[in-house]
PDB file of N, CA and C in Angstrom:
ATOM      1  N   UNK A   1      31.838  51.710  20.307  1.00  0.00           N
ATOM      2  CA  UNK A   1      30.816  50.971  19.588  1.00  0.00           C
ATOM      3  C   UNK A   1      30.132  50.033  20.591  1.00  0.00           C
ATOM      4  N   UNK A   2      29.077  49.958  20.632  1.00  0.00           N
ATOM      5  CA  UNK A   2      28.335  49.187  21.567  1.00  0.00           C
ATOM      6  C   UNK A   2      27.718  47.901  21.155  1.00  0.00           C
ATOM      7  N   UNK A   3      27.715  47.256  22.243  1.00  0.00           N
ATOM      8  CA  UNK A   3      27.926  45.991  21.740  1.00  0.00           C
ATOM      9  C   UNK A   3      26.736  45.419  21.281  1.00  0.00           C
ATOM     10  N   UNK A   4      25.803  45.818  20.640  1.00  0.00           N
ATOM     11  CA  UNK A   4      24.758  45.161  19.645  1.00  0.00           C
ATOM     12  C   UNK A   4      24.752  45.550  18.520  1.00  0.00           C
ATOM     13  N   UNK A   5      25.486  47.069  18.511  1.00  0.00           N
ATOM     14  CA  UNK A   5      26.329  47.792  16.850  1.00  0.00           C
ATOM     15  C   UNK A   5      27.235  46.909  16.623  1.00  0.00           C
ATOM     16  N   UNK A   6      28.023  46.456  17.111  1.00  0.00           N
ATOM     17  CA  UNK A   6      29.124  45.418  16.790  1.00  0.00           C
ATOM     18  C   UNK A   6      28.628  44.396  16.490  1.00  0.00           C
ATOM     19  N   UNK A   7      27.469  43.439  16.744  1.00  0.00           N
ATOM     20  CA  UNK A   7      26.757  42.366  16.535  1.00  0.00           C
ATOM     21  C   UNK A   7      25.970  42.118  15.653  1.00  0.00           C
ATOM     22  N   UNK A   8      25.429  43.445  14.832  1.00  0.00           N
ATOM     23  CA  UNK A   8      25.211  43.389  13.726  1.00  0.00           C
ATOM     24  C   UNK A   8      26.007  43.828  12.444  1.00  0.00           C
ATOM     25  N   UNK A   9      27.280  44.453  12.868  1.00  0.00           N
ATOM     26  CA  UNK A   9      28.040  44.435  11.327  1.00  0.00           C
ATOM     27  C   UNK A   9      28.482  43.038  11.387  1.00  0.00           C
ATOM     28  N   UNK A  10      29.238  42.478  12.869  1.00  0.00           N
ATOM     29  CA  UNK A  10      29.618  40.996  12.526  1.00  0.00           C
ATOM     30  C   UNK A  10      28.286  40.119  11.989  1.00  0.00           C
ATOM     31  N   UNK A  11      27.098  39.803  12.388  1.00  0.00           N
ATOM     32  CA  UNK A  11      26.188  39.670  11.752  1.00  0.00           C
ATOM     33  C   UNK A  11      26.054  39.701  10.096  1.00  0.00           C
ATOM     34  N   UNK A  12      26.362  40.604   9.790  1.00  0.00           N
ATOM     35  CA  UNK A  12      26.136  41.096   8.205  1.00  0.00           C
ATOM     36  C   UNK A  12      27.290  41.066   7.859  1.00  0.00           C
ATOM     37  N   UNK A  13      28.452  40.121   8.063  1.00  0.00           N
ATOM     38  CA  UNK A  13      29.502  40.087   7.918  1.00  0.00           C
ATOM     39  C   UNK A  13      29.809  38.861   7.542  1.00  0.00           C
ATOM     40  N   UNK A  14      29.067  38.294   8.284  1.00  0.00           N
ATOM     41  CA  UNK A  14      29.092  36.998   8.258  1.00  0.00           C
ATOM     42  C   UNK A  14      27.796  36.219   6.707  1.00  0.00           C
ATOM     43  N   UNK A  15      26.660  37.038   6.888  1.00  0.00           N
ATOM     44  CA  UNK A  15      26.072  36.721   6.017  1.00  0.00           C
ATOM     45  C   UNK A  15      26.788  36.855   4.443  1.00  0.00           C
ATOM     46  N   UNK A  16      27.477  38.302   4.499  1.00  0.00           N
ATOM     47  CA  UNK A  16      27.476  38.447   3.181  1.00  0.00           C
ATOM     48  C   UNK A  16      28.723  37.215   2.933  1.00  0.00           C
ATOM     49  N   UNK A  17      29.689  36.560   3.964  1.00  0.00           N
ATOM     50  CA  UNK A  17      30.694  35.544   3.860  1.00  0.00           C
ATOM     51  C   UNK A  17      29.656  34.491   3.460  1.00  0.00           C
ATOM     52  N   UNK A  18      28.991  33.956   4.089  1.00  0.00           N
ATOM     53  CA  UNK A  18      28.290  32.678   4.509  1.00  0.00           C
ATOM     54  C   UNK A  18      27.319  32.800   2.408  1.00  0.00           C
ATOM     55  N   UNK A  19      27.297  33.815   2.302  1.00  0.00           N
ATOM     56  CA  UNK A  19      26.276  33.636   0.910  1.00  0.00           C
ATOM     57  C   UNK A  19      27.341  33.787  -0.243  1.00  0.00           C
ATOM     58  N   UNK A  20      28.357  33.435  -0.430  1.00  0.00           N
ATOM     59  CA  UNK A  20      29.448  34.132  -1.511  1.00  0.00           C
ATOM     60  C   UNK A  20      29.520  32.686  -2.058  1.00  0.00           C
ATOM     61  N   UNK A  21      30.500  32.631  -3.221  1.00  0.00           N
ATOM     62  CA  UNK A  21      30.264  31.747  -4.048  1.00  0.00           C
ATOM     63  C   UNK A  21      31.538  30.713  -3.391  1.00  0.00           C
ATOM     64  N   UNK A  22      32.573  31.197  -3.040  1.00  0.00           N
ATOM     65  CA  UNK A  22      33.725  30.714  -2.765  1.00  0.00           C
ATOM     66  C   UNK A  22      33.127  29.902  -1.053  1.00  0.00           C
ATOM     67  N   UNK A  23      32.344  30.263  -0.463  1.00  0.00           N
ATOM     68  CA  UNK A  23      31.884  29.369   0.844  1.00  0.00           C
ATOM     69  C   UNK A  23      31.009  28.523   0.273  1.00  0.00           C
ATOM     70  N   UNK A  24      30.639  28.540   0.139  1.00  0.00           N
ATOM     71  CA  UNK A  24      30.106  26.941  -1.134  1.00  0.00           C
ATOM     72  C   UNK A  24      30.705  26.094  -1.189  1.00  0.00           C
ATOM     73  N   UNK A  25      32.052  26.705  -2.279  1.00  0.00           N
ATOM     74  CA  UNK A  25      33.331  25.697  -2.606  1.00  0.00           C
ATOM     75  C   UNK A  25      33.559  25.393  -1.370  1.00  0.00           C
ATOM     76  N   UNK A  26      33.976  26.086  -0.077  1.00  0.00           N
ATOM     77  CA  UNK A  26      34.453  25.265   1.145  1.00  0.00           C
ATOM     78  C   UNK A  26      33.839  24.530   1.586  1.00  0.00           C
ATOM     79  N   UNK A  27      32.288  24.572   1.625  1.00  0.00           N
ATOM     80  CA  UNK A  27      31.357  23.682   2.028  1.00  0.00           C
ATOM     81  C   UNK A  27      31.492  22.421   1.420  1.00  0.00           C
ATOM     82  N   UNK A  28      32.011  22.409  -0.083  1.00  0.00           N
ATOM     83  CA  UNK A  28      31.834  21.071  -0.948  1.00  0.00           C
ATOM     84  C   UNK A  28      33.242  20.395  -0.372  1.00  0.00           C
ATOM     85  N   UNK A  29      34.432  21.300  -0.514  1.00  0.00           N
ATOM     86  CA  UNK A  29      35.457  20.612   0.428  1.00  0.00           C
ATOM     87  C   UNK A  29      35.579  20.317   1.731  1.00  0.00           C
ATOM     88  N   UNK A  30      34.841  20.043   2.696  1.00  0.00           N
ATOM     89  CA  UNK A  30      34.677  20.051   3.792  1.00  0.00           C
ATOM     90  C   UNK A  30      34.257  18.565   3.650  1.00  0.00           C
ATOM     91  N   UNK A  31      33.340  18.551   2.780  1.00  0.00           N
ATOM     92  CA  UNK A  31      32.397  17.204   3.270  1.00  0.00           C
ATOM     93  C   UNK A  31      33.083  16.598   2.150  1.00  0.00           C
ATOM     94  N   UNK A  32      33.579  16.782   0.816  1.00  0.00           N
ATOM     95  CA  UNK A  32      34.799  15.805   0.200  1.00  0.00           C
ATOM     96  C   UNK A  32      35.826  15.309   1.296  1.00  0.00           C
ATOM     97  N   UNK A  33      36.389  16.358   1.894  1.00  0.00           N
ATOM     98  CA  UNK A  33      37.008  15.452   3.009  1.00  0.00           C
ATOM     99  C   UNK A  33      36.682  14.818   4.069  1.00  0.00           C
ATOM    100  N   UNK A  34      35.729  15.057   4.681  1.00  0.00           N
ATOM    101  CA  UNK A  34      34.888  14.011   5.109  1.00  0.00           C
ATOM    102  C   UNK A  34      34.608  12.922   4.690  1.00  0.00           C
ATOM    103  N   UNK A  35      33.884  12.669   3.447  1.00  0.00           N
ATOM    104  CA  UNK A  35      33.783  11.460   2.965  1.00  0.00           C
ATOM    105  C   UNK A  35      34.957  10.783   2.803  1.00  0.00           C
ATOM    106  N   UNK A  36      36.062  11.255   2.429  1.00  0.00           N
ATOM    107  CA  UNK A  36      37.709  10.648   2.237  1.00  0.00           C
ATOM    108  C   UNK A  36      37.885   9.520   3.020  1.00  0.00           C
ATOM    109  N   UNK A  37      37.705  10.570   4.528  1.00  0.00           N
ATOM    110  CA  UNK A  37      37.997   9.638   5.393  1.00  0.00           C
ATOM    111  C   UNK A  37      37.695   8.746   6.022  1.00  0.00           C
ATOM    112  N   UNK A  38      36.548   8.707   5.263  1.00  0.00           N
ATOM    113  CA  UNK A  38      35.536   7.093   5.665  1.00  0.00           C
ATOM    114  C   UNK A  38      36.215   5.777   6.041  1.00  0.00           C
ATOM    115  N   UNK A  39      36.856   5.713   4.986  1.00  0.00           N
ATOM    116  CA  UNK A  39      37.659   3.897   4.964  1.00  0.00           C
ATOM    117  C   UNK A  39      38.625   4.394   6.077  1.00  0.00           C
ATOM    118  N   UNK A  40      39.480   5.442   6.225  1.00  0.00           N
ATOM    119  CA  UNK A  40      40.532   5.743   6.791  1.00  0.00           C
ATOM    120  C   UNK A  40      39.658   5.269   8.633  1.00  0.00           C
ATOM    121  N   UNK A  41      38.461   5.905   9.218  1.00  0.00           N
ATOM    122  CA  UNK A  41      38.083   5.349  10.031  1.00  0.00           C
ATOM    123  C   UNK A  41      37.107   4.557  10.248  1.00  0.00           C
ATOM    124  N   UNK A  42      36.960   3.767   9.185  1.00  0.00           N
ATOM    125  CA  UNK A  42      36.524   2.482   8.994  1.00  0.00           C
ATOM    126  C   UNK A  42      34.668   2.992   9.073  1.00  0.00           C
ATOM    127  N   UNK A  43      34.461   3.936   8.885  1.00  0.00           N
ATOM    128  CA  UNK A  43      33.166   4.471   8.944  1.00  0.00           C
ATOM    129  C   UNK A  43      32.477   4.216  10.392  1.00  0.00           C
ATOM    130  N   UNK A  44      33.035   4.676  11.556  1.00  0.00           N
ATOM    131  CA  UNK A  44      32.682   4.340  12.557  1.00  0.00           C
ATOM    132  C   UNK A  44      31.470   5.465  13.307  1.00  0.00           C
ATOM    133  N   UNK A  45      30.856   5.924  14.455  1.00  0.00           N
ATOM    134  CA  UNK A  45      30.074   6.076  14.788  1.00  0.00           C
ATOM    135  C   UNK A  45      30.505   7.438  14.894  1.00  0.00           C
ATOM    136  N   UNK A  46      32.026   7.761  15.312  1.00  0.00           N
ATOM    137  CA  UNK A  46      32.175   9.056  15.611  1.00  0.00           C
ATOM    138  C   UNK A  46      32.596   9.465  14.721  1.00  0.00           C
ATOM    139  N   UNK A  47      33.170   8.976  13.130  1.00  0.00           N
ATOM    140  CA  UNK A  47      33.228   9.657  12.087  1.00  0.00           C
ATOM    141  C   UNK A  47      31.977  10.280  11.547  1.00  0.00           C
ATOM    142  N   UNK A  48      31.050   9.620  11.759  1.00  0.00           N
ATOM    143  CA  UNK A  48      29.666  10.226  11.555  1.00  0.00           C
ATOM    144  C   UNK A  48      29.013  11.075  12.280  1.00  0.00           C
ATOM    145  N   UNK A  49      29.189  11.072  13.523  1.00  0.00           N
ATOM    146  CA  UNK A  49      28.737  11.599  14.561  1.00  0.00           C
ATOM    147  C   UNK A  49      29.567  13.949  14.085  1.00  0.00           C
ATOM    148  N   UNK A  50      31.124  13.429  13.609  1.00  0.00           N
ATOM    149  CA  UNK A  50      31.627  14.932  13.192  1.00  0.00           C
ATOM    150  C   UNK A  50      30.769  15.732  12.444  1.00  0.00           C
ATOM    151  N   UNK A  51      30.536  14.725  11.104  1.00  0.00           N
ATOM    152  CA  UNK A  51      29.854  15.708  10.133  1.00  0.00           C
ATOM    153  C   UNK A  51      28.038  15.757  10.632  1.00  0.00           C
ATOM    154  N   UNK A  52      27.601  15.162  11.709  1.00  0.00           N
ATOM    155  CA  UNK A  52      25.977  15.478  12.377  1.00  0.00           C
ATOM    156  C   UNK A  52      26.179  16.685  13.118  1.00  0.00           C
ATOM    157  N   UNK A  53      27.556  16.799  13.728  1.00  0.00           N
ATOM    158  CA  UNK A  53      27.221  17.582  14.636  1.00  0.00           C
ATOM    159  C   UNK A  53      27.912  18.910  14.037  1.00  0.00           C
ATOM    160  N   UNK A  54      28.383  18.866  13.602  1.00  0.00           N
ATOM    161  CA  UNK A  54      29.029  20.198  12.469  1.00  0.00           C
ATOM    162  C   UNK A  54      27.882  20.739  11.725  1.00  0.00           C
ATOM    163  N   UNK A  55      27.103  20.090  10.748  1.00  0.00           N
ATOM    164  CA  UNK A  55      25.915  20.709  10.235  1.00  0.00           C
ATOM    165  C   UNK A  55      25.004  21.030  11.321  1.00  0.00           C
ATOM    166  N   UNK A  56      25.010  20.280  12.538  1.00  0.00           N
ATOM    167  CA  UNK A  56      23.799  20.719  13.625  1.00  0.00           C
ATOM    168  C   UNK A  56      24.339  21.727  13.841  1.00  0.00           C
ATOM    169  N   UNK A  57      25.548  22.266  14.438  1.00  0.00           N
ATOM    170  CA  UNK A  57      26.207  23.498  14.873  1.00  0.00           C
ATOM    171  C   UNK A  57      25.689  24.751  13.959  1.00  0.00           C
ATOM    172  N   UNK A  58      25.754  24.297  12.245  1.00  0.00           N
ATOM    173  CA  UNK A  58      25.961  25.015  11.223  1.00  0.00           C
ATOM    174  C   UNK A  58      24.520  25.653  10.797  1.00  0.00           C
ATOM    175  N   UNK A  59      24.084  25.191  11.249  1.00  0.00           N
ATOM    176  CA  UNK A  59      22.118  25.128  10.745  1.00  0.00           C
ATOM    177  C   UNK A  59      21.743  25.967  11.882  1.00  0.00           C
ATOM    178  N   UNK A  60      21.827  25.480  13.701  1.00  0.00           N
ATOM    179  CA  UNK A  60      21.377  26.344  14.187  1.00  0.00           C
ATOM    180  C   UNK A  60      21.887  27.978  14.173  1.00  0.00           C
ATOM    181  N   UNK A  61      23.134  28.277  13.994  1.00  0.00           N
ATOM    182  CA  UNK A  61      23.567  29.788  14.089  1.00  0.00           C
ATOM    183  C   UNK A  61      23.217  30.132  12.352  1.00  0.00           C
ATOM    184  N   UNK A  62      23.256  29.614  11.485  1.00  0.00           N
ATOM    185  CA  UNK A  62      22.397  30.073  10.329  1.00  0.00           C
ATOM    186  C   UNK A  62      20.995  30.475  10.630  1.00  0.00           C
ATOM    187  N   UNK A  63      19.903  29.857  11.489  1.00  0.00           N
ATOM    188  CA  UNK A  63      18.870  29.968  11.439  1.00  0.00           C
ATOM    189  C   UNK A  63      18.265  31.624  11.784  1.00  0.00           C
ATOM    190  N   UNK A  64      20.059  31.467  12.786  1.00  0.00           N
ATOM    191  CA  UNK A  64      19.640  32.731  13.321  1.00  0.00           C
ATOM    192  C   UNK A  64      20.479  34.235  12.934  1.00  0.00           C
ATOM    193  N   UNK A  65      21.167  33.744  12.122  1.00  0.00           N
ATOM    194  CA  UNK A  65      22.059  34.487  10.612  1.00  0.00           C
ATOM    195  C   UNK A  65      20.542  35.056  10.361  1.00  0.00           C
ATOM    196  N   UNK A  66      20.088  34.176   9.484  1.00  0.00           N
ATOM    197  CA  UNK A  66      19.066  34.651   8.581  1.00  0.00           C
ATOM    198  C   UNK A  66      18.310  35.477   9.449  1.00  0.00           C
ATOM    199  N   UNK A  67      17.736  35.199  10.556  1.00  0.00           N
ATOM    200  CA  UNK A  67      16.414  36.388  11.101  1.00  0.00           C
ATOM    201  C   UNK A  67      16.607  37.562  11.425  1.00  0.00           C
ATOM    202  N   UNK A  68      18.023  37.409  11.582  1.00  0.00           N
ATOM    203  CA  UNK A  68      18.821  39.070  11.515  1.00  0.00           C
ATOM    204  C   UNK A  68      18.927  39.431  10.463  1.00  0.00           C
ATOM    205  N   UNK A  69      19.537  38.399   9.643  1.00  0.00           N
ATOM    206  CA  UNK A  69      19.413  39.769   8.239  1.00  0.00           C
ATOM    207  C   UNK A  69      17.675  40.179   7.681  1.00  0.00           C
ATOM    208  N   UNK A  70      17.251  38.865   7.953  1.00  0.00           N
ATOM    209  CA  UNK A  70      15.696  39.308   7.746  1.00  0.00           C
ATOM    210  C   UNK A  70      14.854  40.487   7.996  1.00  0.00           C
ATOM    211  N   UNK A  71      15.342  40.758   9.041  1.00  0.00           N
ATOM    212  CA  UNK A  71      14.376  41.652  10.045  1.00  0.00           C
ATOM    213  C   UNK A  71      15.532  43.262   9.465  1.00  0.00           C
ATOM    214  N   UNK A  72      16.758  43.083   9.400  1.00  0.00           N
ATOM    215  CA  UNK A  72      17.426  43.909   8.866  1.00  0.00           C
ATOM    216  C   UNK A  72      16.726  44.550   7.266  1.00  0.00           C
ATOM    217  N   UNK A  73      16.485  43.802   6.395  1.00  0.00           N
ATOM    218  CA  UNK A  73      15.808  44.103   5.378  1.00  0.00           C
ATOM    219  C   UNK A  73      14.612  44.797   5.242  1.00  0.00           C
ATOM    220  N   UNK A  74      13.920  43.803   5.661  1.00  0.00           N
ATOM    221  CA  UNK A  74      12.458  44.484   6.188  1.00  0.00           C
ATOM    222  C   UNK A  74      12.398  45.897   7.016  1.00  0.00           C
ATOM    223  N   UNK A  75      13.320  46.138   7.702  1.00  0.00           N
ATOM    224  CA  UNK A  75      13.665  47.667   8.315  1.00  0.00           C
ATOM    225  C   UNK A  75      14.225  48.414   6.968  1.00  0.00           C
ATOM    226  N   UNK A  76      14.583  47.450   6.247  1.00  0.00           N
ATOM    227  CA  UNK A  76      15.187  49.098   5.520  1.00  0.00           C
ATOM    228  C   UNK A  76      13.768  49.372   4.271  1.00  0.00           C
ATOM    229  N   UNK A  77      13.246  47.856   3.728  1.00  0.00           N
ATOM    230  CA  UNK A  77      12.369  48.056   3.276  1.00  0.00           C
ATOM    231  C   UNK A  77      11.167  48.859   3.922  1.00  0.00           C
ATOM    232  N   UNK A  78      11.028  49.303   5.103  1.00  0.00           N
ATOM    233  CA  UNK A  78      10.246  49.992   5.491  1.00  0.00           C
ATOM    234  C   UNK A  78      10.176  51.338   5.304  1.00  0.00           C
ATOM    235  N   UNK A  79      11.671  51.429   5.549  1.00  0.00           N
ATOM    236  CA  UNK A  79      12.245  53.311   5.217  1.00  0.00           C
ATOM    237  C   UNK A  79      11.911  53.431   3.765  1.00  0.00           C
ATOM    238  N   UNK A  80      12.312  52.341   2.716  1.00  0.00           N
ATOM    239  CA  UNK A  80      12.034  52.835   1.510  1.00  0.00           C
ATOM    240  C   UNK A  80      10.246  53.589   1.698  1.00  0.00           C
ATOM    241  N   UNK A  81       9.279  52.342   2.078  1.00  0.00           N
ATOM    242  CA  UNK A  81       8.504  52.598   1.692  1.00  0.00           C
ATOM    243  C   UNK A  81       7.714  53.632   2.200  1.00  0.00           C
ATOM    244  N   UNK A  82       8.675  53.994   3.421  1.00  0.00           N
ATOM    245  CA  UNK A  82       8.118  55.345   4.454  1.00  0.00           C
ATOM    246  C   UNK A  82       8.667  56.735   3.321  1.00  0.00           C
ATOM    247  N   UNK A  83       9.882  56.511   2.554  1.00  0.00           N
ATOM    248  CA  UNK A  83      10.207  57.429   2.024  1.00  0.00           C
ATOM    249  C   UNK A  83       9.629  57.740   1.031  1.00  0.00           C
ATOM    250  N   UNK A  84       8.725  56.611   0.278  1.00  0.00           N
ATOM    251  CA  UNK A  84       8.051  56.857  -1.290  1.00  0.00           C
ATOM    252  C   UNK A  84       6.699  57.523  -1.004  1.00  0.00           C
ATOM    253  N   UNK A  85       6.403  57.205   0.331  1.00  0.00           N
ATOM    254  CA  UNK A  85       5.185  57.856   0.714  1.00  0.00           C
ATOM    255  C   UNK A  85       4.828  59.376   1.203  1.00  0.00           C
ATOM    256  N   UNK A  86       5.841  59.615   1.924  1.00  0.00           N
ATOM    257  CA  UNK A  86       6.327  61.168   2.257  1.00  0.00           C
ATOM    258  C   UNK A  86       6.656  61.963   0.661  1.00  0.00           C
ATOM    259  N   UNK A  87       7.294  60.954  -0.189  1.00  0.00           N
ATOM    260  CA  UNK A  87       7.479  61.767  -1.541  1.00  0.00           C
ATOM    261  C   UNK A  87       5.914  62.215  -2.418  1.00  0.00           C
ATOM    262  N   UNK A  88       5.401  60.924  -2.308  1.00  0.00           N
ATOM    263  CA  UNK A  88       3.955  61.574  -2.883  1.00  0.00           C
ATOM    264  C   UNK A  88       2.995  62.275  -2.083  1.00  0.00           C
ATOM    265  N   UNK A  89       2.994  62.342  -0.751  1.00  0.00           N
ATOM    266  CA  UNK A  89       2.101  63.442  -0.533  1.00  0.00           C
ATOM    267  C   UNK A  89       2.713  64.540  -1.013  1.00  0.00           C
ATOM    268  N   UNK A  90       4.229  64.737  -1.030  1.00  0.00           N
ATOM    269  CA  UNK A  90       4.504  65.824  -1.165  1.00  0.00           C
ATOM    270  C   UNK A  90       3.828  66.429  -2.685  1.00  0.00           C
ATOM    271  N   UNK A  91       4.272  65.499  -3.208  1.00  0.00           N
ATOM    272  CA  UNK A  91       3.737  65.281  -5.024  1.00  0.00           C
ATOM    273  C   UNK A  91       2.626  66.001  -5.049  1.00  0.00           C
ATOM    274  N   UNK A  92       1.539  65.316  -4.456  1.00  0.00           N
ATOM    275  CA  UNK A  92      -0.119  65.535  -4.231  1.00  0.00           C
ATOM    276  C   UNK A  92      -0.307  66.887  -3.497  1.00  0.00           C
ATOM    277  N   UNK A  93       0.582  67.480  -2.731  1.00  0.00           N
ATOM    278  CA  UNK A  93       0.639  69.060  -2.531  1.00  0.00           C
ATOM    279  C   UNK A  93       0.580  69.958  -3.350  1.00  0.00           C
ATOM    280  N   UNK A  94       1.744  69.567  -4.190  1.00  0.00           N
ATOM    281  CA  UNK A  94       2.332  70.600  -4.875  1.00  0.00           C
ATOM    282  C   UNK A  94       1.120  70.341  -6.054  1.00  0.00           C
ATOM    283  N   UNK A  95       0.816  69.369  -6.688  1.00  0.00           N
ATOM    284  CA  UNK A  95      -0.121  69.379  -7.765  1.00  0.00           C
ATOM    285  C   UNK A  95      -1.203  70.232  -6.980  1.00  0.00           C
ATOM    286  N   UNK A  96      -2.153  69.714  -5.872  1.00  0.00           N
ATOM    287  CA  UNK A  96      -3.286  70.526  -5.703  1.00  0.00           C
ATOM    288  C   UNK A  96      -3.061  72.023  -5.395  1.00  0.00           C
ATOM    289  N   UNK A  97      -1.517  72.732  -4.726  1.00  0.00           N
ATOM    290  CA  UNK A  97      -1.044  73.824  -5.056  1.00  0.00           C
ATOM    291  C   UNK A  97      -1.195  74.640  -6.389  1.00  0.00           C
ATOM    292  N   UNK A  98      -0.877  73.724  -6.913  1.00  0.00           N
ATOM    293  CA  UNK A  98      -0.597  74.487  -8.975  1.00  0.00           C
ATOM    294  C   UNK A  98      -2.179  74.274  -8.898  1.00  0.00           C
ATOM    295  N   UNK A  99      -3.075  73.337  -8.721  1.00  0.00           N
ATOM    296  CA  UNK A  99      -4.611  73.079  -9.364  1.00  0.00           C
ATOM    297  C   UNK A  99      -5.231  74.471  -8.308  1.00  0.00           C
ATOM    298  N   UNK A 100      -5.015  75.153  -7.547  1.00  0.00           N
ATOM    299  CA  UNK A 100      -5.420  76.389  -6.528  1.00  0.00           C
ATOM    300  C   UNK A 100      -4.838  77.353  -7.457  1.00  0.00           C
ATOM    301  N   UNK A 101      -3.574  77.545  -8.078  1.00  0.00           N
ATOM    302  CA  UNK A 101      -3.548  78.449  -8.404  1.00  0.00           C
ATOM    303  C   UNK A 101      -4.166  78.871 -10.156  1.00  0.00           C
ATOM    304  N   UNK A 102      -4.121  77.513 -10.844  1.00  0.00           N
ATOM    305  CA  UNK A 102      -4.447  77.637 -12.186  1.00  0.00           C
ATOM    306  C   UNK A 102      -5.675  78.298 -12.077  1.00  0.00           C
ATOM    307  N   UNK A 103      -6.901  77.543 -10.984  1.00  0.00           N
ATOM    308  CA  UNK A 103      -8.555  78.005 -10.805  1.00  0.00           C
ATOM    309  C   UNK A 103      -8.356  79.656 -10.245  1.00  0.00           C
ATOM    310  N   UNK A 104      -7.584  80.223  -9.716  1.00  0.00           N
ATOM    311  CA  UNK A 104      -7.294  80.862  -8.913  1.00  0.00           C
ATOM    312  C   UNK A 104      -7.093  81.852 -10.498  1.00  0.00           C
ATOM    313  N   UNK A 105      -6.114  81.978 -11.550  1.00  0.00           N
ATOM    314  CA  UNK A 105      -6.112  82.582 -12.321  1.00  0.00           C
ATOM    315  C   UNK A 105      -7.214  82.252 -13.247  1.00  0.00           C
ATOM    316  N   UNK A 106      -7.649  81.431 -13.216  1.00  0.00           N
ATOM    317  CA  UNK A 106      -8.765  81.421 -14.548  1.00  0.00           C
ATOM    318  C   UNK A 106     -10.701  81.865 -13.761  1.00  0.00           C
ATOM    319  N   UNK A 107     -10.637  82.210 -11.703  1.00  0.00           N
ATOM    320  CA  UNK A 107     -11.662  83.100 -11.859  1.00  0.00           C
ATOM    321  C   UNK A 107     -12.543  82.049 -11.396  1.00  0.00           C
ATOM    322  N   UNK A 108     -12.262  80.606 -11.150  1.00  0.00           N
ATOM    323  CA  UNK A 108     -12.847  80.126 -10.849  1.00  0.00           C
ATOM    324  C   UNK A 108     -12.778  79.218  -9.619  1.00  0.00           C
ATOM    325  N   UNK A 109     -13.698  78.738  -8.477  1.00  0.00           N
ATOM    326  CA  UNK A 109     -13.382  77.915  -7.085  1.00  0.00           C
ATOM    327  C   UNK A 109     -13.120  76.749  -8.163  1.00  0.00           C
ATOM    328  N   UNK A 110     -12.686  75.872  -7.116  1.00  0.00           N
ATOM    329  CA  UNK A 110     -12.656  74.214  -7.012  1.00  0.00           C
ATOM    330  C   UNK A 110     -13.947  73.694  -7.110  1.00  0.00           C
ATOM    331  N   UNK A 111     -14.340  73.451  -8.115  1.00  0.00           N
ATOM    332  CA  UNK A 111     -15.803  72.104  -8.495  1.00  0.00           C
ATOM    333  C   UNK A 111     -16.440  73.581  -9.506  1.00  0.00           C
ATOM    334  N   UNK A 112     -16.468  74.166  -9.259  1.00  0.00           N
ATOM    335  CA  UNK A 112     -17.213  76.114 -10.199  1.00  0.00           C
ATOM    336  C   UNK A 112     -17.261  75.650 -11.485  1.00  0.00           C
ATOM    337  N   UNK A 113     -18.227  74.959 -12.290  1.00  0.00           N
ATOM    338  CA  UNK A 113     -17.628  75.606 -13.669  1.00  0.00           C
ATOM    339  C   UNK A 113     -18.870  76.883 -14.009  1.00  0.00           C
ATOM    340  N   UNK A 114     -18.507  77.237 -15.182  1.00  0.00           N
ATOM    341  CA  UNK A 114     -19.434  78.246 -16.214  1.00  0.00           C
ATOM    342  C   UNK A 114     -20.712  76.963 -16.519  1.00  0.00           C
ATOM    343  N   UNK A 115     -21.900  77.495 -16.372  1.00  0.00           N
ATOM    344  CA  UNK A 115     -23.575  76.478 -16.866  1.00  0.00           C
ATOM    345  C   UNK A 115     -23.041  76.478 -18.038  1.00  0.00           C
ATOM    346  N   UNK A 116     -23.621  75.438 -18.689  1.00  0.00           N
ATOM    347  CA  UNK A 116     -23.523  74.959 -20.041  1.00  0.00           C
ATOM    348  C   UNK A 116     -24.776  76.379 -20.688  1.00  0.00           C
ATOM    349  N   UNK A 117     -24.709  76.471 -21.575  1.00  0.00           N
ATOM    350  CA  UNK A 117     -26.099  77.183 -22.300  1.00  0.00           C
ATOM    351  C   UNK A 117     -27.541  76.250 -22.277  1.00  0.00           C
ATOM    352  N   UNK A 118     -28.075  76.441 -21.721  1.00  0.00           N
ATOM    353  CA  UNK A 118     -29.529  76.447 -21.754  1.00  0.00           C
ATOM    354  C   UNK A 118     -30.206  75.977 -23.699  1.00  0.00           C
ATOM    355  N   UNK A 119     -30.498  74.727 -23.862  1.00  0.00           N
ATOM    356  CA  UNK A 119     -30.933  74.913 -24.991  1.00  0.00           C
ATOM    357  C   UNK A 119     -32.355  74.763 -25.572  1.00  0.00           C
ATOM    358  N   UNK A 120     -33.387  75.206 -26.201  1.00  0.00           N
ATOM    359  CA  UNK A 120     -34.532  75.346 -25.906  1.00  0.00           C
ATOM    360  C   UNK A 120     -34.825  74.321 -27.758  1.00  0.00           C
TER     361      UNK A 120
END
């Protein structure tokens, strides 16, 4: 497995962790305990300084979570829409196929009809 195949299942591995309901809950316990320990270190510069630099840590490799899965989506949304499109020309074949052959049995080209009668 090469190592940018490996970088995107961990990638998408991580997202589908990072978006679940239960990393939430850890998120809310994380910073409950954080706050706990406020009085415990008297609310000092580097108790604050943990939870700045933990969300700074946490925000930048999210930022870049997301543009991978982003760009991941949008690739597949592309195939869909490469695939719905290949389906209707095909569609639009086969109809103007059957519309060649219906004119084709009834004797007449494409745009041909019979003149109306002449009415005097």
């Amino acid at each position: 497995m090469t190592a940018s195949r490996w970088a995107e299942r961990f990638a998408a591995g991580v997202a589908n962790a990072a978006c679940s309901f239960s990393a939430f809950w850890v998120a809310v316990a994380i910073v409950a305990a954080w706050a706990a320990t406020g009085p415990y270190f008297d609310y000092s510069d580097t108790w604050q300084l943990v939870i700045n630099t933990g969300t700074t840590i946490v925000t930048f490799l999210m930022a870049f979570l997301l543009g991978v899965n982003q760009r991941r989506q949008e690739a597949a949304q592309q195939r869909q829409d490469l695939y719905m499109l290949h389906l209707l020309e095909a569609v639009r074949d086969t109809l103007l196929a059957r519309r060649g052959e219906i004119e084709g049995d009834a004797g007449l080209g494409v745009g041909d009809a019979e003149p109306a009668p002449a009415e005097e």
